[in-house]
Each structure stands twice: as C-alpha cells, then as structure tokens.
N, C-alpha and C. Protein backbone atom coordinates (compact mmCIF):
# COMPACT_ATOMS: atom_id res chain seq x y z
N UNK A 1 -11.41 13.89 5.13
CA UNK A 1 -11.18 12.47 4.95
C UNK A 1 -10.42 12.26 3.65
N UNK A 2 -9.48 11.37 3.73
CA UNK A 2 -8.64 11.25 2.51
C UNK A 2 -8.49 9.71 2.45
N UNK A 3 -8.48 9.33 1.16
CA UNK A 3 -7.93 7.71 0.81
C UNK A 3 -6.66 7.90 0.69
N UNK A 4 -5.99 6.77 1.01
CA UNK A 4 -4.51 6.60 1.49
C UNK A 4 -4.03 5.23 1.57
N UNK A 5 -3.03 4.85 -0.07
CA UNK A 5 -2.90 3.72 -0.16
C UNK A 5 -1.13 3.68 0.21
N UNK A 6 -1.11 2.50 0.96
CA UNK A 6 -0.06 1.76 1.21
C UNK A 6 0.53 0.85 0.79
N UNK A 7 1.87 0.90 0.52
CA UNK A 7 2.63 -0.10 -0.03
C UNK A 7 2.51 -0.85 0.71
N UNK A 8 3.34 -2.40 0.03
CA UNK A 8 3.48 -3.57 1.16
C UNK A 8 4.44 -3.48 2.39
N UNK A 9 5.53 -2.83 2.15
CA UNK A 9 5.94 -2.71 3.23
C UNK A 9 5.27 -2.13 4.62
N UNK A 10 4.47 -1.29 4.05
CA UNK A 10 4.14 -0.60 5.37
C UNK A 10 2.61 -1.72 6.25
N UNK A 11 2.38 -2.44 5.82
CA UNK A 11 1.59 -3.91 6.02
C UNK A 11 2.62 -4.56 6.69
N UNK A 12 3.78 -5.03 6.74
CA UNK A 12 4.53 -6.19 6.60
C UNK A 12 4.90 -5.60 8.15
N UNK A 13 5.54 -4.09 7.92
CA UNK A 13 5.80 -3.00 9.45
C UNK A 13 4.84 -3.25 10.59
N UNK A 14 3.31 -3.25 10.29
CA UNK A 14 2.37 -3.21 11.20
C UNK A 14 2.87 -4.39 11.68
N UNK A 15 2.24 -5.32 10.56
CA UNK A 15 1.33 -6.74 10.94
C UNK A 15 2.96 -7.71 11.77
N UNK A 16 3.89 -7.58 11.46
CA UNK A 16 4.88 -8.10 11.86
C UNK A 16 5.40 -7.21 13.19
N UNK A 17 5.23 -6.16 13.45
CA UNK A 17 5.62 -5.25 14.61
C UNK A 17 7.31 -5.15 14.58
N UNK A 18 7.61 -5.00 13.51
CA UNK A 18 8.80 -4.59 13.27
C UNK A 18 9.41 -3.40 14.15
N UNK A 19 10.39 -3.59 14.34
CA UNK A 19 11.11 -2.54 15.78
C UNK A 19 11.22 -1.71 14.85
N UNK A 20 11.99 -1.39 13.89
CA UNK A 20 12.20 -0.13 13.30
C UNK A 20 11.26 0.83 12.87
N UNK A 21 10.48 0.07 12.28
CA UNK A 21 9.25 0.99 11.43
C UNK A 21 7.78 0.57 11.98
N UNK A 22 7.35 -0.51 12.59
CA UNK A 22 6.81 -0.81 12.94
C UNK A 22 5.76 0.36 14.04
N UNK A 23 6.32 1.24 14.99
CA UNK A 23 5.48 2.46 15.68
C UNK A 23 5.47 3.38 14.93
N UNK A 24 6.06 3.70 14.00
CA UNK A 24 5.69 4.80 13.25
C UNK A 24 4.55 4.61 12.08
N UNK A 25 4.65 3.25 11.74
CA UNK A 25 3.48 2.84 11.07
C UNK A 25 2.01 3.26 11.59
N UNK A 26 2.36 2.59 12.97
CA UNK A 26 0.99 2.18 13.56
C UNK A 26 0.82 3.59 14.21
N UNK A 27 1.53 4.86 14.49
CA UNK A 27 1.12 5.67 14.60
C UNK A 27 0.32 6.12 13.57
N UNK A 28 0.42 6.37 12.36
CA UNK A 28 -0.05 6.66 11.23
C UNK A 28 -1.16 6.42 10.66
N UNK A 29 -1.71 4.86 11.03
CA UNK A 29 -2.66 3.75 11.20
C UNK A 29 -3.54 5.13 12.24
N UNK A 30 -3.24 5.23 13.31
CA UNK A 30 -3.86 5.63 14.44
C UNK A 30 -4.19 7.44 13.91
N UNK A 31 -3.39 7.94 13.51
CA UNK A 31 -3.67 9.17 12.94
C UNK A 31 -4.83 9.53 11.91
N UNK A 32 -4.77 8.00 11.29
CA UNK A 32 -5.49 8.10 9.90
C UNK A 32 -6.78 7.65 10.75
N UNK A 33 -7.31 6.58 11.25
CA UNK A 33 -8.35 6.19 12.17
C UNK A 33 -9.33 7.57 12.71
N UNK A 34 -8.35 8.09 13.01
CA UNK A 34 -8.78 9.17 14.17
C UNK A 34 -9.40 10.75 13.30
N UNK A 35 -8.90 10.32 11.96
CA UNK A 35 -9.10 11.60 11.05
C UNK A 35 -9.85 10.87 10.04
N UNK A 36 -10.93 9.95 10.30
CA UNK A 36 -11.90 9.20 9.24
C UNK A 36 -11.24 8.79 7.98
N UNK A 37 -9.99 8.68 7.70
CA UNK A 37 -9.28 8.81 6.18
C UNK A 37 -9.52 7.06 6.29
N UNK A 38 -9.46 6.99 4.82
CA UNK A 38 -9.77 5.49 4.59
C UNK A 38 -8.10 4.81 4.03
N UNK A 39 -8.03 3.35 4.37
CA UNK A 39 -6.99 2.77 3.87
C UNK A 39 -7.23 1.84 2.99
N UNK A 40 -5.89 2.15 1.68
CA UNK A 40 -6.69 0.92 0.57
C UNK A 40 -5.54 0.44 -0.05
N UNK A 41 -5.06 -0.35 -0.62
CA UNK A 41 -4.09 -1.19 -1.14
C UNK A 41 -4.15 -1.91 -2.59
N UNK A 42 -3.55 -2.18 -3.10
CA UNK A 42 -3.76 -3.45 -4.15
C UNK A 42 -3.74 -4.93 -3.68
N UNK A 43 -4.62 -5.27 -4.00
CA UNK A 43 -4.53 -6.86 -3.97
C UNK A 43 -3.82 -7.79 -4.08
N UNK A 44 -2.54 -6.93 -4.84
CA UNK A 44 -1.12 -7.31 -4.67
C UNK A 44 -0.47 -7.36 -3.47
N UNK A 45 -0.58 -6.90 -2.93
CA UNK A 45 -0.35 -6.07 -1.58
C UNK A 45 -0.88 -8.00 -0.50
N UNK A 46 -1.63 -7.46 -1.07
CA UNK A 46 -2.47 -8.53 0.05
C UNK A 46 -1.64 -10.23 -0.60
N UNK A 47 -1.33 -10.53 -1.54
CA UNK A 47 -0.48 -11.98 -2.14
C UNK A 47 0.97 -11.68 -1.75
N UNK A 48 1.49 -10.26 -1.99
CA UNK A 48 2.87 -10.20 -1.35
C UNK A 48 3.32 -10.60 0.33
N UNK A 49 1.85 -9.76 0.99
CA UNK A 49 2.23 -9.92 2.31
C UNK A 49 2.19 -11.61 3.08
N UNK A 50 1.11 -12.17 1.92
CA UNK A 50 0.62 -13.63 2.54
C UNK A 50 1.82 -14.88 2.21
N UNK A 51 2.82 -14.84 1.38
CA UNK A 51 3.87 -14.90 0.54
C UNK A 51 4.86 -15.68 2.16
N UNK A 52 5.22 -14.85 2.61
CA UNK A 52 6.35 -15.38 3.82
C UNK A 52 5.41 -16.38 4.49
N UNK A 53 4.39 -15.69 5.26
CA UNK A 53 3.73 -17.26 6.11
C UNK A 53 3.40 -18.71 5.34
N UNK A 54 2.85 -18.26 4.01
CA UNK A 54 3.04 -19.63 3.03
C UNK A 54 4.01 -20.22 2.91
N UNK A 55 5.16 -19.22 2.66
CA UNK A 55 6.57 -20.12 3.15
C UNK A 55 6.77 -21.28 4.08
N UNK A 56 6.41 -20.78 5.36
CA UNK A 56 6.65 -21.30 6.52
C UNK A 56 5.35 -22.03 6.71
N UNK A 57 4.61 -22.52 6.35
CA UNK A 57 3.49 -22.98 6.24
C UNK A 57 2.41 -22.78 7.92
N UNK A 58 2.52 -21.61 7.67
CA UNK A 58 1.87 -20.68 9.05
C UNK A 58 0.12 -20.58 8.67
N UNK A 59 -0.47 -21.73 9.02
CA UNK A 59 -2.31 -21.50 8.12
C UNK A 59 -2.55 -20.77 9.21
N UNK A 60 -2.48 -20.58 10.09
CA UNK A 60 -3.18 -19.56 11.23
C UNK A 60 -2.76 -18.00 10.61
N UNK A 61 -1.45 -18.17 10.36
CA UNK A 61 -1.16 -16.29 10.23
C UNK A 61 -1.61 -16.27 9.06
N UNK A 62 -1.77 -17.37 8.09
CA UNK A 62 -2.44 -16.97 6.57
C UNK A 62 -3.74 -16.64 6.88
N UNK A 63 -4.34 -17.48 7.43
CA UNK A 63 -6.15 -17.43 7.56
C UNK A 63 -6.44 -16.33 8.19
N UNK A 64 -5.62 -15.21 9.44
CA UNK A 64 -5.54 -14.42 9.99
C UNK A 64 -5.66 -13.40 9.14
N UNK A 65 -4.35 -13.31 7.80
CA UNK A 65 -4.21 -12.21 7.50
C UNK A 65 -5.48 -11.92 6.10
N UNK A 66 -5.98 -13.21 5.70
CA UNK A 66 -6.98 -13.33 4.61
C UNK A 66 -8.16 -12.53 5.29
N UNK A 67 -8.46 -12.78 6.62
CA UNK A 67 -9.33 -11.90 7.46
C UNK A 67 -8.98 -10.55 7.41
N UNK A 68 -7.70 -10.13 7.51
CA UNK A 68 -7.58 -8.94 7.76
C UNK A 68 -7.67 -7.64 6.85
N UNK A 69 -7.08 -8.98 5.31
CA UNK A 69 -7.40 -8.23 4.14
C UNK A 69 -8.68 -7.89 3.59
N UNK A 70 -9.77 -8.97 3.88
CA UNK A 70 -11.05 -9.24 3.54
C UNK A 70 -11.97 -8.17 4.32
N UNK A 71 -11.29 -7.50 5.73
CA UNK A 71 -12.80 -6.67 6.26
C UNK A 71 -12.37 -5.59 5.73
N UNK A 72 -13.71 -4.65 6.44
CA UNK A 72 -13.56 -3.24 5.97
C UNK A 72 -12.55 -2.16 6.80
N UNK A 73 -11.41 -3.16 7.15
CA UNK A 73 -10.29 -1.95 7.55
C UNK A 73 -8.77 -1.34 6.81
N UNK A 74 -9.31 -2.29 5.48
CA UNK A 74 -8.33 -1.80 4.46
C UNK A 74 -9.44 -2.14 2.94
N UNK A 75 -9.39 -1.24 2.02
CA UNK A 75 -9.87 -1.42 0.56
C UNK A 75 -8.67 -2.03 -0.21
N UNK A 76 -9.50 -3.65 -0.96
CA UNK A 76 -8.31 -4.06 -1.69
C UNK A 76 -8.83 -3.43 -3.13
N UNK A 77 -8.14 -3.01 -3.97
CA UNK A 77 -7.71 -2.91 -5.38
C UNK A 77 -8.00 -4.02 -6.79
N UNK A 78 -8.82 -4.48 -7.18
CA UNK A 78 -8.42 -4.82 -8.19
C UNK A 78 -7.44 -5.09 -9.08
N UNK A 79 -6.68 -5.40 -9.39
CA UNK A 79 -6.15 -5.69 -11.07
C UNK A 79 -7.21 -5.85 -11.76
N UNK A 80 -7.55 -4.76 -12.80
CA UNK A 80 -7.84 -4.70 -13.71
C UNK A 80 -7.48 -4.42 -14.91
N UNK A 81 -8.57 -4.59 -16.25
CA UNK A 81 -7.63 -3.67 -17.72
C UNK A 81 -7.37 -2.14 -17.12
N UNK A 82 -8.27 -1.86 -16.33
CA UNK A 82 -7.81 0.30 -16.37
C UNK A 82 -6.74 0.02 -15.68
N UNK A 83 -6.58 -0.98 -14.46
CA UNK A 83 -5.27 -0.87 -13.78
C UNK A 83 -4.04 -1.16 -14.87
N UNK A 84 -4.17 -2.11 -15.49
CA UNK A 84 -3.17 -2.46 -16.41
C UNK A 84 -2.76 -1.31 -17.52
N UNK A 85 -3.70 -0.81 -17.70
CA UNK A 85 -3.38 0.62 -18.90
C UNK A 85 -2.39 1.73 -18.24
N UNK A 86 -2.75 1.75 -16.40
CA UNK A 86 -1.96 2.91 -15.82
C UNK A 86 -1.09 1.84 -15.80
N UNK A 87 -0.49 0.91 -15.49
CA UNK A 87 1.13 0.14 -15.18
C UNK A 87 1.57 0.14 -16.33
N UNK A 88 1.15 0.23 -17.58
CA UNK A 88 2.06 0.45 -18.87
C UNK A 88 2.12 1.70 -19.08
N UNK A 89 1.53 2.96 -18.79
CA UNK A 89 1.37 4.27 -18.91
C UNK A 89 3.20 4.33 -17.76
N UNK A 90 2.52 3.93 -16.81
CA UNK A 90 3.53 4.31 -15.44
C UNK A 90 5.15 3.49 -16.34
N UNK A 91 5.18 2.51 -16.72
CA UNK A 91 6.19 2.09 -16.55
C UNK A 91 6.97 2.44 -18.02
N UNK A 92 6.08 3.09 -19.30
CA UNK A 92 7.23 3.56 -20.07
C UNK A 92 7.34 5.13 -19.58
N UNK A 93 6.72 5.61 -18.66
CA UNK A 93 7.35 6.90 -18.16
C UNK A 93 8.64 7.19 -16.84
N UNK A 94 8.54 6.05 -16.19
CA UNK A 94 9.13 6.22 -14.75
C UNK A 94 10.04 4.91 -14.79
N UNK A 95 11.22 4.91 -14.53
CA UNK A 95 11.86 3.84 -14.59
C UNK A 95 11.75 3.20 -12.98
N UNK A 96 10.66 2.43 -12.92
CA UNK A 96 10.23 1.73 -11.43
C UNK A 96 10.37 0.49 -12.13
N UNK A 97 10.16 -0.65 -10.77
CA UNK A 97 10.38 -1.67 -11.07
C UNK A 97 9.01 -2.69 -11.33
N UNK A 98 8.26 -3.68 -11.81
CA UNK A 98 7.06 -3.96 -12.43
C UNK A 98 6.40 -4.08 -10.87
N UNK A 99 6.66 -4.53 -9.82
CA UNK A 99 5.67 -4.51 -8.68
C UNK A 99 5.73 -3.27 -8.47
N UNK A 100 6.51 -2.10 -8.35
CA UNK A 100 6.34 -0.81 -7.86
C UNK A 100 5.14 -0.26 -8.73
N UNK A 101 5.45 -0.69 -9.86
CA UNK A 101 4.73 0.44 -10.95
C UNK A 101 2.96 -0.69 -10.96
N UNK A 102 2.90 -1.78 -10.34
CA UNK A 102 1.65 -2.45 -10.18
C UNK A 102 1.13 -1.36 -8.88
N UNK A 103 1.81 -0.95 -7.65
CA UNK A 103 1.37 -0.04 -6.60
C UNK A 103 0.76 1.40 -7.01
N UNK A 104 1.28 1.42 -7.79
CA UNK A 104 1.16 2.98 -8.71
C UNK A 104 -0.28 3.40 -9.37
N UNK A 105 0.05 2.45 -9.84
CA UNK A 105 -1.16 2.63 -11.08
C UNK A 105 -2.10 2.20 -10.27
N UNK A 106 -2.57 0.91 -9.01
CA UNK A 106 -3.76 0.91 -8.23
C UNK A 106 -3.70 2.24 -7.84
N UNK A 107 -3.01 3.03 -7.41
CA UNK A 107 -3.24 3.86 -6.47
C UNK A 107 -3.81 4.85 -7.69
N UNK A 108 -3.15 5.38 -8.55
CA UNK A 108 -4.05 6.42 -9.82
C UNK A 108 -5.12 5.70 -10.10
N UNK A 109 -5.28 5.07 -10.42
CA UNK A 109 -6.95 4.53 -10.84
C UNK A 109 -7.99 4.95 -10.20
N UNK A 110 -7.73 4.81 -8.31
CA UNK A 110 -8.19 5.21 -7.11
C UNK A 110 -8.49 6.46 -6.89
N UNK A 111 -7.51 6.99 -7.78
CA UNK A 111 -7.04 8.86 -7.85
C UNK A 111 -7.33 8.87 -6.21
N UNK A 112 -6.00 8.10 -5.78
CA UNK A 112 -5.53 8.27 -3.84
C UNK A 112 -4.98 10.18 -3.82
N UNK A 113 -5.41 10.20 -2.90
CA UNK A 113 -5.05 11.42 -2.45
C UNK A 113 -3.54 11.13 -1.81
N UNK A 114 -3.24 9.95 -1.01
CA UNK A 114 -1.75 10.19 -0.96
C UNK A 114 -0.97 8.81 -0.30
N UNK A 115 0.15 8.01 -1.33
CA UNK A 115 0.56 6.78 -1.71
C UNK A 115 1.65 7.11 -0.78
N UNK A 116 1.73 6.15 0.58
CA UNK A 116 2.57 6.07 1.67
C UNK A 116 3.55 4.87 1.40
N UNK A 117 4.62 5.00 1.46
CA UNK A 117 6.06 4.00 0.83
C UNK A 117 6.73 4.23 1.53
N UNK A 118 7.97 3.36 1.80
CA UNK A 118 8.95 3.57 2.86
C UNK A 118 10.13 3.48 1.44
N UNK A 119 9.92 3.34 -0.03
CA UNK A 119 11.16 3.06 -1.25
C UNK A 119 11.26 4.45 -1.51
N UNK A 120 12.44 4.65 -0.91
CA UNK A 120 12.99 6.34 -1.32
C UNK A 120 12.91 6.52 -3.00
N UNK A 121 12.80 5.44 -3.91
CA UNK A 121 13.20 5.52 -4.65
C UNK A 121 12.31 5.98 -5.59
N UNK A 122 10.49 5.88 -5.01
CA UNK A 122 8.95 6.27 -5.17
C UNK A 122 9.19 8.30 -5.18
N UNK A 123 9.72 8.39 -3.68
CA UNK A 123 9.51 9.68 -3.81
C UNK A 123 10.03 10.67 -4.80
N UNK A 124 9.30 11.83 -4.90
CA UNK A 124 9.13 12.79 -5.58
C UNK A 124 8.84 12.34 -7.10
N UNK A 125 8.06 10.97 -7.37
CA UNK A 125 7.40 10.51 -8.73
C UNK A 125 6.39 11.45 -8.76
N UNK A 126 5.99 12.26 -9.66
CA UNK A 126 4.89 12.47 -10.81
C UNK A 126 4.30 11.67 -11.17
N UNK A 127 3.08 10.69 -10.73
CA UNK A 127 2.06 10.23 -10.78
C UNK A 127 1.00 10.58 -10.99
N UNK A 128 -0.11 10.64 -12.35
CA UNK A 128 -1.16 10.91 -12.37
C UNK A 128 -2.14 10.46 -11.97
N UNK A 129 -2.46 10.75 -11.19
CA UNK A 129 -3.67 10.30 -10.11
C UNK A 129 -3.63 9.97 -8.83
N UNK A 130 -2.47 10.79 -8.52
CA UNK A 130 -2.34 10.66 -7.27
C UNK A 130 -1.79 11.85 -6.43
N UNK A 131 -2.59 12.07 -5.63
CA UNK A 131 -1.73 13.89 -5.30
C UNK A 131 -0.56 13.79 -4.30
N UNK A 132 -0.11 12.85 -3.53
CA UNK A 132 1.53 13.07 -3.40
C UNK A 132 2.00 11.40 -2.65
N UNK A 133 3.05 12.04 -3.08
CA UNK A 133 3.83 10.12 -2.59
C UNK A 133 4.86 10.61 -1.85
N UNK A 134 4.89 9.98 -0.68
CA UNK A 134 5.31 10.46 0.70
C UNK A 134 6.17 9.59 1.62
N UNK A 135 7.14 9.28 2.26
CA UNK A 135 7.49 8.43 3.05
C UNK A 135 6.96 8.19 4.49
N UNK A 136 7.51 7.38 4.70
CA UNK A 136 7.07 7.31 6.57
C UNK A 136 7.61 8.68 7.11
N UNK A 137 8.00 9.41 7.26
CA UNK A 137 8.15 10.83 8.21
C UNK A 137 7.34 11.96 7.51
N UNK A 138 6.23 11.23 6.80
CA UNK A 138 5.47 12.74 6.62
C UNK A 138 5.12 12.83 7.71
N UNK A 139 3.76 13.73 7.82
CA UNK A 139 3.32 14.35 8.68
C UNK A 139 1.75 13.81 7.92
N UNK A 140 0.89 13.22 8.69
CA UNK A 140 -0.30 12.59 7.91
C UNK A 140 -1.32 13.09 8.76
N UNK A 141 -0.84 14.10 10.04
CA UNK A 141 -2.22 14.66 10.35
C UNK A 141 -2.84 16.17 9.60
C-alpha cells in the first residue's frame, strides 16, 4: 500500500472526464483502488478544482465536489507552518512556480511515496520527502 498524492490536474481529468487524460486517470484511480494505496492531495487542490464551477455559478457541481473532497476517498492536506517551511525550503531550491511548489511540499510533509503530475516540468525534481514524481504513463501497478 502506498500514499499517492495528486496534482490538480489529475482531479480536474477525472472529475471532468476529459477525453484526453481523463481514462488514463481513472485507470490509475482503479489500479490504485485495487492495490489498497491511499489518495491524498492538498487542500489546495480541493479550492483550485472548486474555482471553475464558482465561476459559472454551478452550486450543484460545487456542493458535489465539497462532498467529494470531504469523504474518505481522497486525504486533504493541510496548509500548515511545517507545510509552509517545505514551500520555502522547495522554492529557494527548485525554480517551480508558488502553486507547484504549494503541491510539493504537501506532498513531503506526507513523506508520499509517489507525487502523480501531468507538468513535465515537476519531473525528475529531487524532492525531499517524496520518493518519486512521475507522470501519467507511469506504470502505478
């Protein structure tokens, strides 16, 4: 069993059923299910994704997705001071951008076994506390 945090995109892939990325997500979803691994996010995660339906003033897909964030089929993250110590650790080492390096540092705090991103721009980071950062075509079984 492994914890396994996800960026927002790969939320936005599911929950929207995006043609492109959208089955490979939810394969992954289904891989991870099936191999007891747990899914967990930042709480960021969860204000980014709710962000477009507020737009559009969608209270059903908001109240939907507040449900979805709230049970036990994803762990939200905190912002905290330890989180905040790894996003200033992360961000005078790695030139990411301040929401990337907010994904980061939830995920080291967590010490995730492995931070799933679709931003090529994540992979092959050296992250402490996190044992690998991976795109959508890993291999997650």
């Amino acid at each position: 069993m492994s914890l396994i945090y996800w960026d927002t995109m790969l939320f936005i892939y599911m929950l929207e059923a995006e043609p492109r990325f959208g089955p490979r997500v939810l394969q992954i979803k289904e891989e991870m299910t099936r191999r007891g691994d747990r899914l967990c996010t930042s709480a960021f995660t969860a204000g980014e994704v709710l962000t477009g339906p507020r737009k559009q003033d969608s209270t059903d897909i908001v109240a939907a997705l507040k449900e979805y964030f709230g049970s036990d089929e994803v762990e939200l993250i905190p912002f905290t001071e330890k989180t905040a110590d790894e996003y200033s650790r992360i961000r005078a080492v790695h030139p990411v951008l301040p929401a990337d390096a907010i994904h980061l540092a939830s995920a080291a705090q967590t010490r995730c076994d492995l931070f799933m991103t679709n931003d090529q721009r994540l992979l092959g980071l050296n992250v402490t506390g996190i044992s690998f950062i991976v795109g959508l075509d890993a291999r997650v079984l």
